[in-house]
N, C-alpha and C. Protein backbone atom coordinates (compact mmCIF):
# COMPACT_ATOMS: atom_id res chain seq x y z
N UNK A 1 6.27 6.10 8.97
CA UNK A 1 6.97 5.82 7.74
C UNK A 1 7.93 6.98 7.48
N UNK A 2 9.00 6.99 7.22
CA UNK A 2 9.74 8.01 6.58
C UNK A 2 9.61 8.42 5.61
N UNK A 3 10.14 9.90 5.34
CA UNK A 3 10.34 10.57 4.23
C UNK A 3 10.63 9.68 2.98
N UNK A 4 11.62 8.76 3.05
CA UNK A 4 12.32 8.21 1.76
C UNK A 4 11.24 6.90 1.55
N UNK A 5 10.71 5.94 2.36
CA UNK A 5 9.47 5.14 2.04
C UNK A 5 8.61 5.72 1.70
N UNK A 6 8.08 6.76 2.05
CA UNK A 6 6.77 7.81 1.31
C UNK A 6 6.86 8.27 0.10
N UNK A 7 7.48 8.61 -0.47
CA UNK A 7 8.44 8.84 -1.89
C UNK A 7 8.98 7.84 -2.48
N UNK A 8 9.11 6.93 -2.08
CA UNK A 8 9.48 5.60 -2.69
C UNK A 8 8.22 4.87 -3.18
N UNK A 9 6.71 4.79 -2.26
CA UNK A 9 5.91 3.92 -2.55
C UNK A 9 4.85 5.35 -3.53
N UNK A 10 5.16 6.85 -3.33
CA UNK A 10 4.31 7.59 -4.35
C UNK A 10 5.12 7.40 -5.50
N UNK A 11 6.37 7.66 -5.40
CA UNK A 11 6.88 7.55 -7.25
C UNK A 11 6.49 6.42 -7.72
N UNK A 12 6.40 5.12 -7.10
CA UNK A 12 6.06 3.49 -7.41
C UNK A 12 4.93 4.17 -8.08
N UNK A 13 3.66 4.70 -8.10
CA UNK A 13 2.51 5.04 -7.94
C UNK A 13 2.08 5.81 -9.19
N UNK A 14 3.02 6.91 -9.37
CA UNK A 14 3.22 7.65 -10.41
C UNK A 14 3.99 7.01 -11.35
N UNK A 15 5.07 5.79 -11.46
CA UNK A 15 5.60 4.90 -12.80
C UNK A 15 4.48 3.81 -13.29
N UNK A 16 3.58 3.56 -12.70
CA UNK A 16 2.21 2.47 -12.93
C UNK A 16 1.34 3.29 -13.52
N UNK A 17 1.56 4.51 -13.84
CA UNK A 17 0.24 4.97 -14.18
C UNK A 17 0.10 4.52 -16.09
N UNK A 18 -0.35 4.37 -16.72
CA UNK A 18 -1.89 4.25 -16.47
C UNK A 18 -2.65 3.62 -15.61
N UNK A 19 -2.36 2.82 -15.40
CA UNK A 19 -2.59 1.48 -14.36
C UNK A 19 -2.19 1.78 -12.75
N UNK A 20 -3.18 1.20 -12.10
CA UNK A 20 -2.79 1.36 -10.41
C UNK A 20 -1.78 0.53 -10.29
N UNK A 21 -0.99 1.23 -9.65
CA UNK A 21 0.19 0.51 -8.86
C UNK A 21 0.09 -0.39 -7.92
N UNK A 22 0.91 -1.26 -7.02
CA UNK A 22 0.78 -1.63 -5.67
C UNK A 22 2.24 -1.97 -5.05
N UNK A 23 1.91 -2.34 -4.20
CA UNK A 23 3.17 -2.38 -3.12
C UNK A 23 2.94 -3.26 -1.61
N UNK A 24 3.75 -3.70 -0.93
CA UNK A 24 3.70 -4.22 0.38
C UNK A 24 4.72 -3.34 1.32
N UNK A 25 4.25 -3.25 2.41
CA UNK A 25 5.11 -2.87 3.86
C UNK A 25 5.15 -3.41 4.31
N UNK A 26 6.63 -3.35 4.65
CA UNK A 26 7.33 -4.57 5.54
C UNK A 26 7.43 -3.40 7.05
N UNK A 27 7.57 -4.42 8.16
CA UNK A 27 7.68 -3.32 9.05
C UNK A 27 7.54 -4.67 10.42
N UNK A 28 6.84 -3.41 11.57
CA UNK A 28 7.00 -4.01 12.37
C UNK A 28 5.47 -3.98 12.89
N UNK A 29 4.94 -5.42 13.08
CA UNK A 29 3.61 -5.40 13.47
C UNK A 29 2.91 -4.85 14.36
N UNK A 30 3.61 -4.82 15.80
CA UNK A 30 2.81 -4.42 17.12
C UNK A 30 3.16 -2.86 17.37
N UNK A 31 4.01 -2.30 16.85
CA UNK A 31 3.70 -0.86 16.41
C UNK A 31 3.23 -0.16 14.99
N UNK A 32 3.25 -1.10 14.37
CA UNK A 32 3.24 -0.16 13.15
C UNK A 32 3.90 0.50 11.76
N UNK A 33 5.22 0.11 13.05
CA UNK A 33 6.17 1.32 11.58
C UNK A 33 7.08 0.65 10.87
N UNK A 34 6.57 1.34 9.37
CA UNK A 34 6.91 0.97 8.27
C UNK A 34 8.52 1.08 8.39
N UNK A 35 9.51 -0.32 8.16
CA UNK A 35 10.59 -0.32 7.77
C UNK A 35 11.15 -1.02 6.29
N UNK A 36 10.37 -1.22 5.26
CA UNK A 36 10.83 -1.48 3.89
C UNK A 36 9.15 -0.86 2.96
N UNK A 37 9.89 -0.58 2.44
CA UNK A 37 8.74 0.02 1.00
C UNK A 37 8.99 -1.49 0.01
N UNK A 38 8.36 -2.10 -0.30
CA UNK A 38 8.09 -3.43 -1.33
C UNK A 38 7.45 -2.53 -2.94
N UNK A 39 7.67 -1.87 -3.30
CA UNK A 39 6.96 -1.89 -4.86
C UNK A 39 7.16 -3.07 -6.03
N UNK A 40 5.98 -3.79 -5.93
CA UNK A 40 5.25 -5.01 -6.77
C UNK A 40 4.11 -4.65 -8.03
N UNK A 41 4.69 -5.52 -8.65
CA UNK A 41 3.74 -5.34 -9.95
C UNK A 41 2.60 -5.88 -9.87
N UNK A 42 1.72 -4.74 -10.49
CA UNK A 42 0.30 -5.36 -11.05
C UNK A 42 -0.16 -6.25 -11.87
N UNK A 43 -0.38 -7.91 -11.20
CA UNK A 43 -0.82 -8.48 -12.13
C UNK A 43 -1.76 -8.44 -12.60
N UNK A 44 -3.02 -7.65 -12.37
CA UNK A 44 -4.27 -7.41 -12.96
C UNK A 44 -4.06 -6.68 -14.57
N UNK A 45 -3.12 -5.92 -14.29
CA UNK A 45 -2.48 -4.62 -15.07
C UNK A 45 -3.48 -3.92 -15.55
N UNK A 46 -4.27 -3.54 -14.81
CA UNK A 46 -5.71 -2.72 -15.00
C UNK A 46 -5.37 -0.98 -14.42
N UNK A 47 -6.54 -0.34 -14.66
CA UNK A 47 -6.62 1.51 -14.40
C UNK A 47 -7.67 1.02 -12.83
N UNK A 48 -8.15 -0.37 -12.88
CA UNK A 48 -9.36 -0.11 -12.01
C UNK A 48 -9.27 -1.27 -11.25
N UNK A 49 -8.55 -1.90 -10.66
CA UNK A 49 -8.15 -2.83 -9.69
C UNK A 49 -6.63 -3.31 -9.57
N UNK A 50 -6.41 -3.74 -8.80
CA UNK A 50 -5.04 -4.52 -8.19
C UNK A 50 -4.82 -5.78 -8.03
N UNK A 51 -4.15 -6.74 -8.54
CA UNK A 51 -3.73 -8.06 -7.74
C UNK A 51 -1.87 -7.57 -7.52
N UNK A 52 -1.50 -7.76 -6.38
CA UNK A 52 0.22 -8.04 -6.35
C UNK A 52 0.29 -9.14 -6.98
N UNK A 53 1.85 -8.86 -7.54
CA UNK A 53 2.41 -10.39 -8.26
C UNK A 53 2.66 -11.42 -6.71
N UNK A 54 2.38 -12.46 -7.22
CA UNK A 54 2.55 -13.28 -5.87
C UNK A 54 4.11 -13.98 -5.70
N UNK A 55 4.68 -13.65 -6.82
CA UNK A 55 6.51 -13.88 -6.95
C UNK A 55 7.01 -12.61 -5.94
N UNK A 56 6.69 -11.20 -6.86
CA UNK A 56 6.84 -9.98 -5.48
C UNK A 56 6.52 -9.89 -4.18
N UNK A 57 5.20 -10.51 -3.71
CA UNK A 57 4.81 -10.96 -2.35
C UNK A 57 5.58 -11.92 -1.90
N UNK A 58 6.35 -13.08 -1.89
CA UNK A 58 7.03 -13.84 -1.74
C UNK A 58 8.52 -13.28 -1.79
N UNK A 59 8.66 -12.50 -2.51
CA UNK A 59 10.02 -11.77 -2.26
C UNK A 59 10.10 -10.64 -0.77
N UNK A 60 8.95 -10.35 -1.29
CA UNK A 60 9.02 -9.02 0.13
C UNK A 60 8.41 -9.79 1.12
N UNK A 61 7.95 -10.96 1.44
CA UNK A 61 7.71 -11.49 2.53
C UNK A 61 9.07 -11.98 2.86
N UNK A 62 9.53 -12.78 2.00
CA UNK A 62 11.20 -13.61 2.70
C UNK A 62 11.99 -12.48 3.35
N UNK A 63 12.09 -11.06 2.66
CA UNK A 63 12.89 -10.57 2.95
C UNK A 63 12.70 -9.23 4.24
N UNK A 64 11.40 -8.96 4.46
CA UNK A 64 10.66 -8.63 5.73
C UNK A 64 11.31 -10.04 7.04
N UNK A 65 11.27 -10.94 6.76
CA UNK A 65 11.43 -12.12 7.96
C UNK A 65 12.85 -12.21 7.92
N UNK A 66 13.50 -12.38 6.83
CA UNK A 66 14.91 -11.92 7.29
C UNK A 66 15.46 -10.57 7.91
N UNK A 67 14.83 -9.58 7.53
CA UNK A 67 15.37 -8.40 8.50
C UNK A 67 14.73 -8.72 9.84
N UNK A 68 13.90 -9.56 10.28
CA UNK A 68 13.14 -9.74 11.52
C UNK A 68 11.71 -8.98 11.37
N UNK A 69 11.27 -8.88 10.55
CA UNK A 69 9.76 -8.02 10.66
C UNK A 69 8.84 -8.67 9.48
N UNK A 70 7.69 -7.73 9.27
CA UNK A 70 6.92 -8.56 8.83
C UNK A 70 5.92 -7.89 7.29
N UNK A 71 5.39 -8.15 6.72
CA UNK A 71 4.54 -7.55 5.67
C UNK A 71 3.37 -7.05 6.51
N UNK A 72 3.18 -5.77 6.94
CA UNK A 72 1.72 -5.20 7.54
C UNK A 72 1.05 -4.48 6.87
N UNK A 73 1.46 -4.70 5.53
CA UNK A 73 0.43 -3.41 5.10
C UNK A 73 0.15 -3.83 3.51
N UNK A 74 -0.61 -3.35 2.86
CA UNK A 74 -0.13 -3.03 1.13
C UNK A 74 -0.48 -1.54 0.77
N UNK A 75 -0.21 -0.90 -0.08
CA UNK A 75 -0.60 -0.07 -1.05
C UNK A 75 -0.90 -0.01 -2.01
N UNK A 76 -2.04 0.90 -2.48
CA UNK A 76 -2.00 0.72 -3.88
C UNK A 76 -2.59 2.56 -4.40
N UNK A 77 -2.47 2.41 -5.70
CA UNK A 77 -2.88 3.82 -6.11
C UNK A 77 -4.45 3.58 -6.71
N UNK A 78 -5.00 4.82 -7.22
CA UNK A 78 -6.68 5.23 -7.52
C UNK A 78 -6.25 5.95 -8.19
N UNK A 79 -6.36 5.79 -9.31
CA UNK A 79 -6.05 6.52 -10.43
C UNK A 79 -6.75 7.48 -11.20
N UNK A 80 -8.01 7.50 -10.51
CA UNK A 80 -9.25 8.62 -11.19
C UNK A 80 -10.48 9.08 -9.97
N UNK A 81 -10.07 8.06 -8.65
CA UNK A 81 -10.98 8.39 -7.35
C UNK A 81 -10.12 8.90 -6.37
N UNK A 82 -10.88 8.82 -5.39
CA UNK A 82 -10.06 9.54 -3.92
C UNK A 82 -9.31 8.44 -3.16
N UNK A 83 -8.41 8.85 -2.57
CA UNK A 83 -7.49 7.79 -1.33
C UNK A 83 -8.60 7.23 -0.36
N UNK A 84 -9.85 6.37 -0.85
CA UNK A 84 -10.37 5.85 -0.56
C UNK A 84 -10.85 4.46 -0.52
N UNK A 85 -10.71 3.41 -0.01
CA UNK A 85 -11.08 2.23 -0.18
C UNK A 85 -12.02 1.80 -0.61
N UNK A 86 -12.15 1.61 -2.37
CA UNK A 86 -13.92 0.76 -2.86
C UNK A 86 -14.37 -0.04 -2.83
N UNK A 87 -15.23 -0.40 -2.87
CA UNK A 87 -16.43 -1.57 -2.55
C UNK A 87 -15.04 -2.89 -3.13
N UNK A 88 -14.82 -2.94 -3.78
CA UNK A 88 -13.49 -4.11 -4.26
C UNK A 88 -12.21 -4.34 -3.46
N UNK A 89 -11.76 -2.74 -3.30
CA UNK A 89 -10.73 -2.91 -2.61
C UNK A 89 -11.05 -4.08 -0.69
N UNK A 90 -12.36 -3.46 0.10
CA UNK A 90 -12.56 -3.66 1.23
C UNK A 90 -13.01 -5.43 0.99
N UNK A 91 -13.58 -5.58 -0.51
CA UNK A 91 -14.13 -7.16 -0.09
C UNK A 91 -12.63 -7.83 -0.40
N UNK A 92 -11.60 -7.73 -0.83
CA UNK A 92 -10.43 -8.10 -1.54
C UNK A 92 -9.07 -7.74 -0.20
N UNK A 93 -9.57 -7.14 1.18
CA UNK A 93 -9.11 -7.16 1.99
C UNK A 93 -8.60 -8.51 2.49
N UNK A 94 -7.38 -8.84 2.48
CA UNK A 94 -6.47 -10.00 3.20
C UNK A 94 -6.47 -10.31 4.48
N UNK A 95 -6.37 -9.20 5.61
CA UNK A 95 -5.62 -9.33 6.62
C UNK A 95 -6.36 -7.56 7.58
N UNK A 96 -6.84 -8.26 8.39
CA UNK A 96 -7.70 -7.22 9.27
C UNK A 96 -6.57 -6.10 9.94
N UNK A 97 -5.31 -6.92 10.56
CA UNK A 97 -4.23 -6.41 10.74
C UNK A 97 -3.69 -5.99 10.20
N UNK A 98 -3.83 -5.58 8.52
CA UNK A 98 -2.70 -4.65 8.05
C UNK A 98 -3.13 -3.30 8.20
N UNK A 99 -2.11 -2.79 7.33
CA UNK A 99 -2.43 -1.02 7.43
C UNK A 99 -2.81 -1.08 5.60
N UNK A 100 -3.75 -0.63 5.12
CA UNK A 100 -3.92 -0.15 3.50
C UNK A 100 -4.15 0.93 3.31
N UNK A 101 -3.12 1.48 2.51
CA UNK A 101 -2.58 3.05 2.46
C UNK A 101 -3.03 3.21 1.20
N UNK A 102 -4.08 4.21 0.61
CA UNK A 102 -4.20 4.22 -1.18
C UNK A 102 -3.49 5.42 -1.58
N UNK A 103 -3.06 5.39 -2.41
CA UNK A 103 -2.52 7.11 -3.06
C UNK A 103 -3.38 7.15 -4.21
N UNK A 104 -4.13 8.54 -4.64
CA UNK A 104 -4.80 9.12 -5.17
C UNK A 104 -3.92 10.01 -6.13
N UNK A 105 -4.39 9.20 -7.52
CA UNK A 105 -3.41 10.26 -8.61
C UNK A 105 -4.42 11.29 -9.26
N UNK A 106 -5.56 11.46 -8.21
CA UNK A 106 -6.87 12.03 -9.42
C UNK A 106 -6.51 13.60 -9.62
N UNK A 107 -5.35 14.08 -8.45
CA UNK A 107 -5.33 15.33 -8.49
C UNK A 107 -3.91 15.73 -9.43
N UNK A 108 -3.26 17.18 -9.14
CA UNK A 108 -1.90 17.30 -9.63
C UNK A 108 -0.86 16.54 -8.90
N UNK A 109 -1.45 16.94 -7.06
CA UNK A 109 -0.98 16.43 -6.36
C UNK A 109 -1.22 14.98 -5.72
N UNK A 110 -0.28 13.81 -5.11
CA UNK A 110 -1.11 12.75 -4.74
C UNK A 110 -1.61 13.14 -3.35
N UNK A 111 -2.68 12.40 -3.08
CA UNK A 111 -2.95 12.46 -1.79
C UNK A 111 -3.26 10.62 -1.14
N UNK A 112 -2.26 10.76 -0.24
CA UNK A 112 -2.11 9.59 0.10
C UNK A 112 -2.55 9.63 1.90
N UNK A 113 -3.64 8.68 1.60
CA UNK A 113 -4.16 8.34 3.20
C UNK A 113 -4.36 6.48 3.43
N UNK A 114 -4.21 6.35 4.69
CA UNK A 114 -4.02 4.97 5.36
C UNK A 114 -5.54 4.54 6.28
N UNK A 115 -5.24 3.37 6.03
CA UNK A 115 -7.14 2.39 6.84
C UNK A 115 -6.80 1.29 7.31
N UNK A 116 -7.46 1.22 8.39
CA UNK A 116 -7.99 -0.61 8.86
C UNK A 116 -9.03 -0.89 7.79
N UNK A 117 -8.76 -1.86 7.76
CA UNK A 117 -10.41 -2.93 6.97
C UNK A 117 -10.90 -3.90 8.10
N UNK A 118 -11.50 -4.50 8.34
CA UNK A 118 -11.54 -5.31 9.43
C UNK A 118 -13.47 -5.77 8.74
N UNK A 119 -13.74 -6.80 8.13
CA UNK A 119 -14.96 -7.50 7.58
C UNK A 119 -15.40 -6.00 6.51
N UNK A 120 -16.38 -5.74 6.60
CA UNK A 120 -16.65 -4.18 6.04
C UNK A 120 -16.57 -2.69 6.60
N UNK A 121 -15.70 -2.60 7.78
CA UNK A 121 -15.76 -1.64 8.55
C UNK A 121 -14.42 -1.38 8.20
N UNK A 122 -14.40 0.44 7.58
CA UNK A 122 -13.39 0.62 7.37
C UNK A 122 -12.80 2.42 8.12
N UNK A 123 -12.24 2.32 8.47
CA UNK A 123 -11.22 2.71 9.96
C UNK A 123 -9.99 3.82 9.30
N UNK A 124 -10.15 4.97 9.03
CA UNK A 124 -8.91 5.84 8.57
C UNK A 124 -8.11 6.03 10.21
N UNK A 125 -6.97 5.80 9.61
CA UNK A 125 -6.15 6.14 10.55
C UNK A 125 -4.60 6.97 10.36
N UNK A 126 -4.06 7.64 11.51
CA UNK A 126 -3.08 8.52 10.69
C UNK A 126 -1.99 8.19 10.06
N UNK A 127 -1.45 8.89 8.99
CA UNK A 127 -0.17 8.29 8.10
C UNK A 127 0.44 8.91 8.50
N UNK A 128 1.86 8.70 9.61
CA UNK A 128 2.65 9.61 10.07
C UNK A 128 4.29 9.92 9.22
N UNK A 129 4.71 10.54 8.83
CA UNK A 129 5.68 10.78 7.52
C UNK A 129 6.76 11.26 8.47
N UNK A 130 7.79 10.84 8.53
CA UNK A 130 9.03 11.20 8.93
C UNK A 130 10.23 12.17 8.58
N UNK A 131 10.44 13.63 8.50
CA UNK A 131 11.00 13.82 7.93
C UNK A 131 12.35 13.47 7.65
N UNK A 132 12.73 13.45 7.02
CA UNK A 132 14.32 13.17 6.72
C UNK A 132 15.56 13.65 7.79
C-alpha cells in the first residue's frame, strides 16, 4: 500500500471517531497490492462494531472493476482495543481472501496492522507501506 492510501484510510479513521470507521481496498487480488483506498460510512454508526454502507460497497466495487481490479480487503478502526480482530469482527468475516487491516485509535498514535480470517483462524500478516 502506499504512503498516500495509508494516510488516506488512517485519517478516514480518525474523522469517524467517535464511532469506528470503515473502508474497502480495491486492488489487485493475486498479489495483494492495494491500488484505491474506498472510505465508506458506518451504517451501524456505533463506537463498537461496523457494517459498510452497501451504496459505498457498490460504489467502490463498480469502480475497482472499472480500473480492472478488485475489492480485497476492508478496514476498519477499534476505537478503545488493539489492531486486533474480535470475536465479531472474525464471525462477520465476508471473504477468506481478503486482507482486514484494523487501525487502533486506543493510543496517541494509530497502530494499524493487517489479517487473513479464513473460518476462525486468524493469520497476521505484513502491512507493507510505501514510501512516497
Amino acid at each position: 500500500m502506499t504512503q498516500d492510501r495509508y494516510e488516506q484510510m488512517v485519517a478516514h479513521c480518525l474523522s469517524g471517531l467517535p464511532d469506528e470507521a470503515c473502508g474497502l481496498l480495491g486492488g489487485v487480488a493475486a498479489t495483494g497490492e492495494v491500488t484505491a483506498c474506498y472510505p465508506t460510512r458506518n451504517a451501524a454508526a456505533s463506537a463498537k462494531v461496523y457494517t459498510v454502507d452497501p451504496r459505498d460497497h457498490l460504489r467502490a466495487d463498480r469502480d475497482a472493476e472499472a480500473a480492472g481490479n478488485a475489492i480485497i480487503g476492508v478496514f476498519h478502526s477499534h476505537t478503545h482495543t488493539d489492531a486486533y480482530p474480535s470475536p465479531t469482527d472474525v464471525a462477520q468475516a465476508p471473504d477468506p481472501s481478503w486482507h482486514y487491516v484494523l487501525v487502533s485509535l486506543r493510543d496517541t498514535q494509530p497502530v494499524v496492522r493487517s489479517y487473513r480470517i479464513e473460518g476462525s483462524a486468524v493469520t497476521e500478516e505484513p502491512l507493507v507501506v510505501i514510501p512516497r
